[in-house]
N, C-alpha and C. Protein backbone atom coordinates (compact mmCIF):
# COMPACT_ATOMS: atom_id res chain seq x y z
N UNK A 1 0.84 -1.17 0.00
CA UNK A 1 0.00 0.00 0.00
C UNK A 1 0.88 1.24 0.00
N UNK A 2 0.75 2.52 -0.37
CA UNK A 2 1.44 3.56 -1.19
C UNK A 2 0.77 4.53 0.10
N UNK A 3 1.48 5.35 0.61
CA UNK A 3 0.80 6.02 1.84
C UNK A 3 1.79 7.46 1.00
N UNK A 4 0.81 8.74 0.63
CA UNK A 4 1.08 9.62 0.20
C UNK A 4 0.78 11.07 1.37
N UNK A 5 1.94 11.41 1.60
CA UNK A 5 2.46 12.27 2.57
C UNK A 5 2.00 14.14 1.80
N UNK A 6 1.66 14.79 2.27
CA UNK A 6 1.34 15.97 1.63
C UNK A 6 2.36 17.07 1.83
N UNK A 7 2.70 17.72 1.21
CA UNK A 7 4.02 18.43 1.12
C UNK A 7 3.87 19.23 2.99
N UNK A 8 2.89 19.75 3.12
CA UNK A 8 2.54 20.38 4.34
C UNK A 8 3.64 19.36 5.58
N UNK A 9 2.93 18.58 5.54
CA UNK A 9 3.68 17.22 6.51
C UNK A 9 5.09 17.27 6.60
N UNK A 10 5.41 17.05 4.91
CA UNK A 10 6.83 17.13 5.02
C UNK A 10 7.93 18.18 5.42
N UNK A 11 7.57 19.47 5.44
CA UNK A 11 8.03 20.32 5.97
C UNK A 11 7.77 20.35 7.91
N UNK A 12 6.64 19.75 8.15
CA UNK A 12 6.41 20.01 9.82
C UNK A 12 7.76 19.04 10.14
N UNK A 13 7.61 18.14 9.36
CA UNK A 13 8.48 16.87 10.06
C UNK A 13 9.83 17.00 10.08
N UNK A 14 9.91 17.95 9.09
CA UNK A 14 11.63 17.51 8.44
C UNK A 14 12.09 19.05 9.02
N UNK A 15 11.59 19.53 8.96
CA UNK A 15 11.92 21.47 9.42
C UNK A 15 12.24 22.40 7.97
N UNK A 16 11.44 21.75 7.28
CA UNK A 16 12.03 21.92 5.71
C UNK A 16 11.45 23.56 5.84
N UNK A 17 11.82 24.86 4.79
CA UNK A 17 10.84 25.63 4.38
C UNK A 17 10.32 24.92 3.45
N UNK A 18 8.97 26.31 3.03
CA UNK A 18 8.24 25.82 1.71
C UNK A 18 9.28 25.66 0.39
N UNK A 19 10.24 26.24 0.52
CA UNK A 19 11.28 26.33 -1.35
C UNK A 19 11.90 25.01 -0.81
N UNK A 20 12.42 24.20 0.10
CA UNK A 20 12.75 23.28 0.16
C UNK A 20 12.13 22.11 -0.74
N UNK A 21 10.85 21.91 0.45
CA UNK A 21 9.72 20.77 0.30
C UNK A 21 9.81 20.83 -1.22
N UNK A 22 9.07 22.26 -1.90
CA UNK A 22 8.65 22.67 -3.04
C UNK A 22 9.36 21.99 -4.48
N UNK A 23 10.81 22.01 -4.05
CA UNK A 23 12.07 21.31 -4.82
C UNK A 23 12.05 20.15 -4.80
N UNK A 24 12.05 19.65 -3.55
CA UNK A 24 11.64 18.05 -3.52
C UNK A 24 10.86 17.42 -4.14
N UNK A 25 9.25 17.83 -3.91
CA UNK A 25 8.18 17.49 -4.56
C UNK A 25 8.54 17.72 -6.21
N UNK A 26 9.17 19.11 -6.50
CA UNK A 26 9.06 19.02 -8.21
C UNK A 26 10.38 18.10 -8.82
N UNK A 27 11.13 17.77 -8.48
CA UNK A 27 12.63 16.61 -8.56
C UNK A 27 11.75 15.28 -8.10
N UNK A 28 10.51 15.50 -7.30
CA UNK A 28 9.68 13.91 -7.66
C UNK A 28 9.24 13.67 -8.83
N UNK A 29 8.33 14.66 -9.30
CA UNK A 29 7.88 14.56 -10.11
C UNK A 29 8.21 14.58 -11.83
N UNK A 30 9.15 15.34 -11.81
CA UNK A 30 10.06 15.48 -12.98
C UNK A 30 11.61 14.31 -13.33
N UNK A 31 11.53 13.29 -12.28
CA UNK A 31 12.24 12.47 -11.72
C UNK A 31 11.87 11.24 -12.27
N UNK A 32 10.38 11.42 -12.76
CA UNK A 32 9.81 10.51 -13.55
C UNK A 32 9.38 10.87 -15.20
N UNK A 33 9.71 9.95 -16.28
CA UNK A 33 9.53 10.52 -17.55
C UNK A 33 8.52 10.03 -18.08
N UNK A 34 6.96 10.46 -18.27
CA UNK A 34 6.03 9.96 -18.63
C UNK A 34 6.83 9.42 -20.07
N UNK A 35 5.99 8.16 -20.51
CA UNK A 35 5.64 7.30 -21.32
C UNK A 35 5.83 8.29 -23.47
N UNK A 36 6.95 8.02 -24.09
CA UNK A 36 6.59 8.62 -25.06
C UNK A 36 8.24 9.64 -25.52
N UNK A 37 8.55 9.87 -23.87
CA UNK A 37 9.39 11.27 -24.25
C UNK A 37 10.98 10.37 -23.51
N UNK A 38 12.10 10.80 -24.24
CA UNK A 38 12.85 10.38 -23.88
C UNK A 38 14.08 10.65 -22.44
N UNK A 39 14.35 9.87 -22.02
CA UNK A 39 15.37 10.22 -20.77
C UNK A 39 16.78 10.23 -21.09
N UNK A 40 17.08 8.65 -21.59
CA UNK A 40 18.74 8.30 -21.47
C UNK A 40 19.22 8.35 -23.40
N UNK A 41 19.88 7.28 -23.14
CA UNK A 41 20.12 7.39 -24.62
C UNK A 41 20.96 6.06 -25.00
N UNK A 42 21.20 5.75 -25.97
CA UNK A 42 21.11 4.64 -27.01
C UNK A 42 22.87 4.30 -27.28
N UNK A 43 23.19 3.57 -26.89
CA UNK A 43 24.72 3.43 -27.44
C UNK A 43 25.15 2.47 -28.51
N UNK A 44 25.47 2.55 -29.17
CA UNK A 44 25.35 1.93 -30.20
C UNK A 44 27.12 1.05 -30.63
N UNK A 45 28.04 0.34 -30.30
CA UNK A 45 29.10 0.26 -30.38
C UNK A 45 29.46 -1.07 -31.78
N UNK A 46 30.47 -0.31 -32.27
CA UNK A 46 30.58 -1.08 -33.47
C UNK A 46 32.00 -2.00 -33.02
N UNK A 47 32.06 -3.25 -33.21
CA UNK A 47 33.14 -4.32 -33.49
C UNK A 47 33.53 -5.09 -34.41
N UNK A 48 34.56 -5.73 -34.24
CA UNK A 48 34.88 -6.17 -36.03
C UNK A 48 35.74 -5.48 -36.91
N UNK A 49 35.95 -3.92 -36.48
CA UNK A 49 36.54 -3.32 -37.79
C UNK A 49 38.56 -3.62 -37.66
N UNK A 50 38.59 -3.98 -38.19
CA UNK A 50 39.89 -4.72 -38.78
C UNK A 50 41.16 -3.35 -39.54
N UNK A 51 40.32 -2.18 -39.97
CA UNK A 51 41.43 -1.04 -40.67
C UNK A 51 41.43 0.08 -39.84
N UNK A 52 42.10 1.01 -39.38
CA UNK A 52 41.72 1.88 -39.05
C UNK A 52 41.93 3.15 -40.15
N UNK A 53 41.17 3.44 -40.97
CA UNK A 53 40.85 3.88 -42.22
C UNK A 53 39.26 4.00 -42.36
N UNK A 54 39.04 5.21 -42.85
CA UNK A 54 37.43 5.47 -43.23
C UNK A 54 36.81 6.30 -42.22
N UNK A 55 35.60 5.63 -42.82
CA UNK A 55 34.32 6.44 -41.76
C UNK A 55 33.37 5.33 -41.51
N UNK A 56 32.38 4.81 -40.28
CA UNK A 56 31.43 4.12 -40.17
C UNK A 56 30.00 4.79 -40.65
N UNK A 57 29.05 4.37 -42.05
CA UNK A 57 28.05 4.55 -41.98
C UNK A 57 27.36 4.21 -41.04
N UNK A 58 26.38 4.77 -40.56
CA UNK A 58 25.08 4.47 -39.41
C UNK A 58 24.04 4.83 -39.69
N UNK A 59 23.08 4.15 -39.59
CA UNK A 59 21.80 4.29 -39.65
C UNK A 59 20.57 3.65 -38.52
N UNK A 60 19.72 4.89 -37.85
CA UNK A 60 19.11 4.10 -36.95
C UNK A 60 17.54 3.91 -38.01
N UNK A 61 17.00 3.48 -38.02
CA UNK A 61 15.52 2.69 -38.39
C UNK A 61 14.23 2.63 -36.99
N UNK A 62 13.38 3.41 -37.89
CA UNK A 62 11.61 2.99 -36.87
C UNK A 62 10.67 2.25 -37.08
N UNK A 63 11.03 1.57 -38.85
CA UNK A 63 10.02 1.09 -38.84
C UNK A 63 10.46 0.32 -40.35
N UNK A 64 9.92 -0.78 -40.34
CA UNK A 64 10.14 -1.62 -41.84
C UNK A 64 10.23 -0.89 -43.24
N UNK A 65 8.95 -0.11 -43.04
CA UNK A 65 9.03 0.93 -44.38
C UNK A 65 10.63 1.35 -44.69
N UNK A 66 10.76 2.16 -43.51
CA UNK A 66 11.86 3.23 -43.80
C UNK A 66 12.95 2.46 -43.89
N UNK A 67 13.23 1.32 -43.22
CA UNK A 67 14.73 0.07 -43.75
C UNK A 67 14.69 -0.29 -44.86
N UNK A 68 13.58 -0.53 -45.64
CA UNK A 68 13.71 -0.99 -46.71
C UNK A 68 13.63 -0.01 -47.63
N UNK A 69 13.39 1.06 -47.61
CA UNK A 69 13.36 2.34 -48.35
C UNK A 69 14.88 2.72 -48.14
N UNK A 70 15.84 2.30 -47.46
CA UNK A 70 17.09 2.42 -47.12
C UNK A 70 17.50 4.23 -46.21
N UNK A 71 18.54 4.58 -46.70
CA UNK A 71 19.20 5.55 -45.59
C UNK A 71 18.42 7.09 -45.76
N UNK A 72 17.63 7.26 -46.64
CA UNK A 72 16.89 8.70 -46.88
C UNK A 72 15.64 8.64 -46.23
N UNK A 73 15.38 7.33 -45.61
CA UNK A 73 14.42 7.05 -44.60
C UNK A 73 14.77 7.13 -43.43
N UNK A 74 15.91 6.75 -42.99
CA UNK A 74 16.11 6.62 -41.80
C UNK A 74 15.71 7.48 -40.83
N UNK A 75 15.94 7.27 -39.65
CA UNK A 75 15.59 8.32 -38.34
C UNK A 75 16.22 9.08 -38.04
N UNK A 76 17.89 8.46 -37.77
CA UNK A 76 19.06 9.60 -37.96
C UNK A 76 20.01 8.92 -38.39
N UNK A 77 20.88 9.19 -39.28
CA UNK A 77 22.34 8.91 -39.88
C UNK A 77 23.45 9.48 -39.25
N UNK A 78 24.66 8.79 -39.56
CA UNK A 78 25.78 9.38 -39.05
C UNK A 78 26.88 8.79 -39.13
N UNK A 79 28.33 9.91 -39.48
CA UNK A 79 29.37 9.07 -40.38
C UNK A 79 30.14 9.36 -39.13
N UNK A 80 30.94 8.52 -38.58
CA UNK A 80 31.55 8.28 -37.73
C UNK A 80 33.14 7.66 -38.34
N UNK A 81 34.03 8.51 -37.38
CA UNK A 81 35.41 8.30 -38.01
C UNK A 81 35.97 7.29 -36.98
N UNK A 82 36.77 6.20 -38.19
CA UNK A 82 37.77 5.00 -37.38
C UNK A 82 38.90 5.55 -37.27
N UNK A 83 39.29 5.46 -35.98
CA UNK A 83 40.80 5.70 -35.21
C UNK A 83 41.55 4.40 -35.51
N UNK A 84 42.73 4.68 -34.90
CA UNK A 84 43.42 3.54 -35.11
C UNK A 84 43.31 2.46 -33.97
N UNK A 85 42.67 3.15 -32.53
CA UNK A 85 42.29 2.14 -31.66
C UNK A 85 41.09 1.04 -32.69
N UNK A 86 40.46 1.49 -33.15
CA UNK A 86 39.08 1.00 -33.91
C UNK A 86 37.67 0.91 -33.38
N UNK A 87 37.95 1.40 -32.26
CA UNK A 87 36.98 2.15 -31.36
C UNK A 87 35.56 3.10 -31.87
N UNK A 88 34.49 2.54 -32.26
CA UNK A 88 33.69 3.50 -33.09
C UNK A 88 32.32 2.86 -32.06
N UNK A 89 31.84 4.34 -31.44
CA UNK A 89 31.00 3.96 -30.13
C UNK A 89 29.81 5.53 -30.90
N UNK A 90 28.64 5.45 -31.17
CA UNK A 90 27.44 6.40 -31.82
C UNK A 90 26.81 6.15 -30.60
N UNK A 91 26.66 7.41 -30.14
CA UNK A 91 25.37 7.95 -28.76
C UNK A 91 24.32 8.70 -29.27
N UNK A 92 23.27 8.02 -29.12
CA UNK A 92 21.82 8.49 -29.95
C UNK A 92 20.77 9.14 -28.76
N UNK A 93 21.17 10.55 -28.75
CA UNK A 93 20.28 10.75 -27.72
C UNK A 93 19.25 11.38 -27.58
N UNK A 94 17.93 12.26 -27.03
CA UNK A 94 16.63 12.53 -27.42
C UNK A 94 15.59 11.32 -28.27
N UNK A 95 15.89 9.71 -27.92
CA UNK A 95 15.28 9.08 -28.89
C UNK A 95 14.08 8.65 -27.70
N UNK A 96 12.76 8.67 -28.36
CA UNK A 96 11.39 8.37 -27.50
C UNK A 96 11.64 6.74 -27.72
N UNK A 97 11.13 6.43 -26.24
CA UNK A 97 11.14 4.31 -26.27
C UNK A 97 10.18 3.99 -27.37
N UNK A 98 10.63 2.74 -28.05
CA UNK A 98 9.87 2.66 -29.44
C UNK A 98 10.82 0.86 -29.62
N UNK A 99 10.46 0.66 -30.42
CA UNK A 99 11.42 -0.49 -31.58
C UNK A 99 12.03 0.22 -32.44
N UNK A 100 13.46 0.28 -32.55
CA UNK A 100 14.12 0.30 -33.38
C UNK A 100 14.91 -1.08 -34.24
N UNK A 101 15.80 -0.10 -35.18
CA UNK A 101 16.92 -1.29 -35.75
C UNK A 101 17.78 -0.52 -36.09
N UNK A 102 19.09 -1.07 -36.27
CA UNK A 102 20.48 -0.46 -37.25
C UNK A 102 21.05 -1.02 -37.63
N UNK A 103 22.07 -0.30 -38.70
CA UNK A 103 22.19 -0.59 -40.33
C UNK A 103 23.73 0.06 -40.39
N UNK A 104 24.89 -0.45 -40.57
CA UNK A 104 25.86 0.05 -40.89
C UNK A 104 26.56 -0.42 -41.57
N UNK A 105 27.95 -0.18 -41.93
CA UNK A 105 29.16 -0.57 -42.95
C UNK A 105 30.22 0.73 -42.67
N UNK A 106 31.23 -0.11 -42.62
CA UNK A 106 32.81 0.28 -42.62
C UNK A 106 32.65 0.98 -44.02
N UNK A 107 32.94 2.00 -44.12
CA UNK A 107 33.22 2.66 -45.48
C UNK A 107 34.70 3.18 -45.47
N UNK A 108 35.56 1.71 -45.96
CA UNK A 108 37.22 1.81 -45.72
C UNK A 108 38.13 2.45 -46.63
N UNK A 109 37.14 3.04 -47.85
CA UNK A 109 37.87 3.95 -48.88
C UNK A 109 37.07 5.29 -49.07
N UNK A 110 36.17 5.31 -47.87
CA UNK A 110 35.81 6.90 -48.35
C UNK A 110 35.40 7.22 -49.46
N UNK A 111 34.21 6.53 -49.71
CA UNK A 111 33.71 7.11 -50.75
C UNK A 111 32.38 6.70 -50.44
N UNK A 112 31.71 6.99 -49.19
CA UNK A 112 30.55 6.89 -48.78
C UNK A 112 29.45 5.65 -49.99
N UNK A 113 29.88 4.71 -50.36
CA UNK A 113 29.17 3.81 -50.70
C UNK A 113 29.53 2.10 -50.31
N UNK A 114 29.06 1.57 -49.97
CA UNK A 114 28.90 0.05 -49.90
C UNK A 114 29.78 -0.65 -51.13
N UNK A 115 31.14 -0.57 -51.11
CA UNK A 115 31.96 -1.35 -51.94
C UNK A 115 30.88 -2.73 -52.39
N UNK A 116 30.84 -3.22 -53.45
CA UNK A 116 30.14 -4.37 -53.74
C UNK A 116 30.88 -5.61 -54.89
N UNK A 117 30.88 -6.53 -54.85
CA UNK A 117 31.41 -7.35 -55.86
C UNK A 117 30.49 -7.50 -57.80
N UNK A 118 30.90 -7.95 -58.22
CA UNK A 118 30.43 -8.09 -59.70
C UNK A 118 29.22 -8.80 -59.08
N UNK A 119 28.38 -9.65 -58.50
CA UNK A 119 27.47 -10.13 -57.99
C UNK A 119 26.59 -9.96 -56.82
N UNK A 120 27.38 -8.93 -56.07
CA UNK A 120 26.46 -7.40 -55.34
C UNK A 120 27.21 -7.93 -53.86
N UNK A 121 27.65 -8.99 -53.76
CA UNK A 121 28.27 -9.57 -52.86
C UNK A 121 29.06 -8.16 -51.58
N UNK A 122 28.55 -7.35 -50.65
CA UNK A 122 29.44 -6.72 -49.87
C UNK A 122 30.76 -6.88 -49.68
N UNK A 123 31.84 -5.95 -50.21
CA UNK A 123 33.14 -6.07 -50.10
C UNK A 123 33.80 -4.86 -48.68
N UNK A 124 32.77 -4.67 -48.34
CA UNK A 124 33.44 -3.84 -46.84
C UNK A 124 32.69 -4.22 -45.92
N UNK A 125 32.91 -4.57 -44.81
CA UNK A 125 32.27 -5.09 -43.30
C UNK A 125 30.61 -4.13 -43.25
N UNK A 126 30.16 -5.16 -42.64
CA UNK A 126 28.77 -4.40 -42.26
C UNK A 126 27.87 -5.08 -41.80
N UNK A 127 26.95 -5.30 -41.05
CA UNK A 127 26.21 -5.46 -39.63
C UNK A 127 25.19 -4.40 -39.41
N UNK A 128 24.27 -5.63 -38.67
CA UNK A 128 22.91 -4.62 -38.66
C UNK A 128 22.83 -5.38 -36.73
N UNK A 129 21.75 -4.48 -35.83
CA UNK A 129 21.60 -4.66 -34.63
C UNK A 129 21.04 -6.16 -34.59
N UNK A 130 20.99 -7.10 -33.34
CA UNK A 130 21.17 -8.02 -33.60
C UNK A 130 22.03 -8.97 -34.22
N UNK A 131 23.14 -8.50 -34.55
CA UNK A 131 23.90 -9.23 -35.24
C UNK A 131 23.13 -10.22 -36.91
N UNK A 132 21.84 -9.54 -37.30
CA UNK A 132 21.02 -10.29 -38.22
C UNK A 132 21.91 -10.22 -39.01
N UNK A 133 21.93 -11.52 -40.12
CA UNK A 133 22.02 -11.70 -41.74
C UNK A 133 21.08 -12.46 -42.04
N UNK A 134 21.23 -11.42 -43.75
CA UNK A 134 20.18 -12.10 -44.43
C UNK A 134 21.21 -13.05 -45.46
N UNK A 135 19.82 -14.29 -46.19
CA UNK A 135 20.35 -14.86 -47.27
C UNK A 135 21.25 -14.56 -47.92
N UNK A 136 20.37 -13.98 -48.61
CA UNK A 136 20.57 -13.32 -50.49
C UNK A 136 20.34 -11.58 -50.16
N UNK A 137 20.96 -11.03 -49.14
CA UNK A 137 20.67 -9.84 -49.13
C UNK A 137 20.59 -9.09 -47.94
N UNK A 138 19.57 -7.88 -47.18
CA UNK A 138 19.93 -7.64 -45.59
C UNK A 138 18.79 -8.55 -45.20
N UNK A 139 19.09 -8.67 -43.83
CA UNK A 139 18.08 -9.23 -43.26
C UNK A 139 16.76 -8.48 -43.51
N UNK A 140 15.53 -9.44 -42.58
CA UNK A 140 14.28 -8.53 -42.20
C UNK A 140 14.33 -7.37 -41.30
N UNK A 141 13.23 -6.29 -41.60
CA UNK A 141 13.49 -5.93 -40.22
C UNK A 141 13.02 -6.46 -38.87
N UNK A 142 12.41 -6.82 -38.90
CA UNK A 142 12.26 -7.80 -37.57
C UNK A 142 13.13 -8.76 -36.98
N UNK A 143 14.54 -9.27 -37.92
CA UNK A 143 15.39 -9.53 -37.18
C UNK A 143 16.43 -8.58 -36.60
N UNK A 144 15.91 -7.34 -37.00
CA UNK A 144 17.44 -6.55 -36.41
C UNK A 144 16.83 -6.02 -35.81
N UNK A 145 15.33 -5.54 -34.97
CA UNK A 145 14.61 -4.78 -34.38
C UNK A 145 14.67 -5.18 -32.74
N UNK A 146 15.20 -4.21 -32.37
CA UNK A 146 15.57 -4.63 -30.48
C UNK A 146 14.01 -3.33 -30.19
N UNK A 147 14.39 -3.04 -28.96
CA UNK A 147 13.25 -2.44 -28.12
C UNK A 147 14.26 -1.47 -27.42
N UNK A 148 13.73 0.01 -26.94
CA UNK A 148 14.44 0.87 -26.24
C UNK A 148 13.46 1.18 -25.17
N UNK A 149 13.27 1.01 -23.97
CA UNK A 149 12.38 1.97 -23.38
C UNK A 149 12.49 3.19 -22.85
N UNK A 150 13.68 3.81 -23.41
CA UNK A 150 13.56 5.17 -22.79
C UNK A 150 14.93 5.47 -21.80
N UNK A 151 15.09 4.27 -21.17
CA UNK A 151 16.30 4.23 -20.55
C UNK A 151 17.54 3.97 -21.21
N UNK A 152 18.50 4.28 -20.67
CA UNK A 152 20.60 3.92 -20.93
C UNK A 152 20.18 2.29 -21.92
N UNK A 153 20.58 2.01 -23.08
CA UNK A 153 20.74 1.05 -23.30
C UNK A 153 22.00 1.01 -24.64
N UNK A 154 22.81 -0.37 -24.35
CA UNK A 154 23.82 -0.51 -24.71
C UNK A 154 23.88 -1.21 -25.59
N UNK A 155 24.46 -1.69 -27.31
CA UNK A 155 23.90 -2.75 -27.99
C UNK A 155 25.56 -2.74 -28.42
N UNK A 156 26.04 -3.70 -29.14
CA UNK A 156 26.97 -4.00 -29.90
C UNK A 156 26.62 -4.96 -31.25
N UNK A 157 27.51 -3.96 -32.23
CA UNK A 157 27.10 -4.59 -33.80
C UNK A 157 28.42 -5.18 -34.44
N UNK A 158 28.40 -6.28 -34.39
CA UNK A 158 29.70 -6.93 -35.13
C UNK A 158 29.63 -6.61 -36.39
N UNK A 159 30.58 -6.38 -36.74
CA UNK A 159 30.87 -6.06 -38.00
C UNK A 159 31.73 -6.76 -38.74
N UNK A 160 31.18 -7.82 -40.06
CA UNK A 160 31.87 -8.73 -40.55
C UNK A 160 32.30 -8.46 -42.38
């Protein structure tokens, strides 16, 4: 049972003034993030990359449409530079709890496209959340689609 104390109280008891209590009560309430709006934020860490050369494409995804409509859909993009540690860590923050997915590739010659073979075959590393692959192509989105609720969450995308 939830026994709710009235700010009045809390000041008799505690010797609080009213700007005290007043702070308290609004750091309760604002302490909590209704449903919709975001708090923490999204880390996104890439592994696998083997050069330290380029830039990491990124792409976060909301919804099947927009993955398969590819990167002019996306939610937010972002080219991220490889060091020579190979260290490539994307912090996505202001994002409302939802289902997402992501979509990247090592772009190891700078030229912002998906190196490909005579048979479309990917010739630069790349990984989607979940670690999904597809067949003959990217996965679904429903295999790369994790869940955020709003809180700190941490994912890692191998990159092969």
């Amino acid at each position: 049972m939830t026994t709710i104390i009235p700010c009045s109280a809390l000041r008799s008891r505690c010797n609080m003034g009213p700007l005290t209590a007043g702070l308290i009560t609004m750091g309760l309430v604002l302490g909590s993030v209704p449903k919709g709006l975001a708090a923490e934020a999204l880390t996104v860490r890439v592994a696998g990359l083997s050069e330290p050369s380029g830039h990491v494409m990124i792409s976060l995804y909301d919804g099947a449409e927009a993955f398969e409509a590819g990167d002019d859909e996306a939610l937010q993009r972002e080219r991220l530079p490889v060091g020579g540690d190979l260290d490539v860590v994307w912090n996505v923050k202001g994002l409302a709890p939802g289902d997402y997915g992501v979509a990247l590739f090592h772009d190891v010659d700078d030229d912002e496209v998906l190196d490909t073979n005579f048979v479309g075959v990917p010739k630069e590393p790349y990984g989607f959340s979940n670690d999904a692959r597809g067949r003959f192509g990217p996965p679904d989105y429903d295999a790369i689609t994790f869940a955020f609720d709003g809180s700190s969450l941490a994912i890692t995308i191998n990159a092969k």
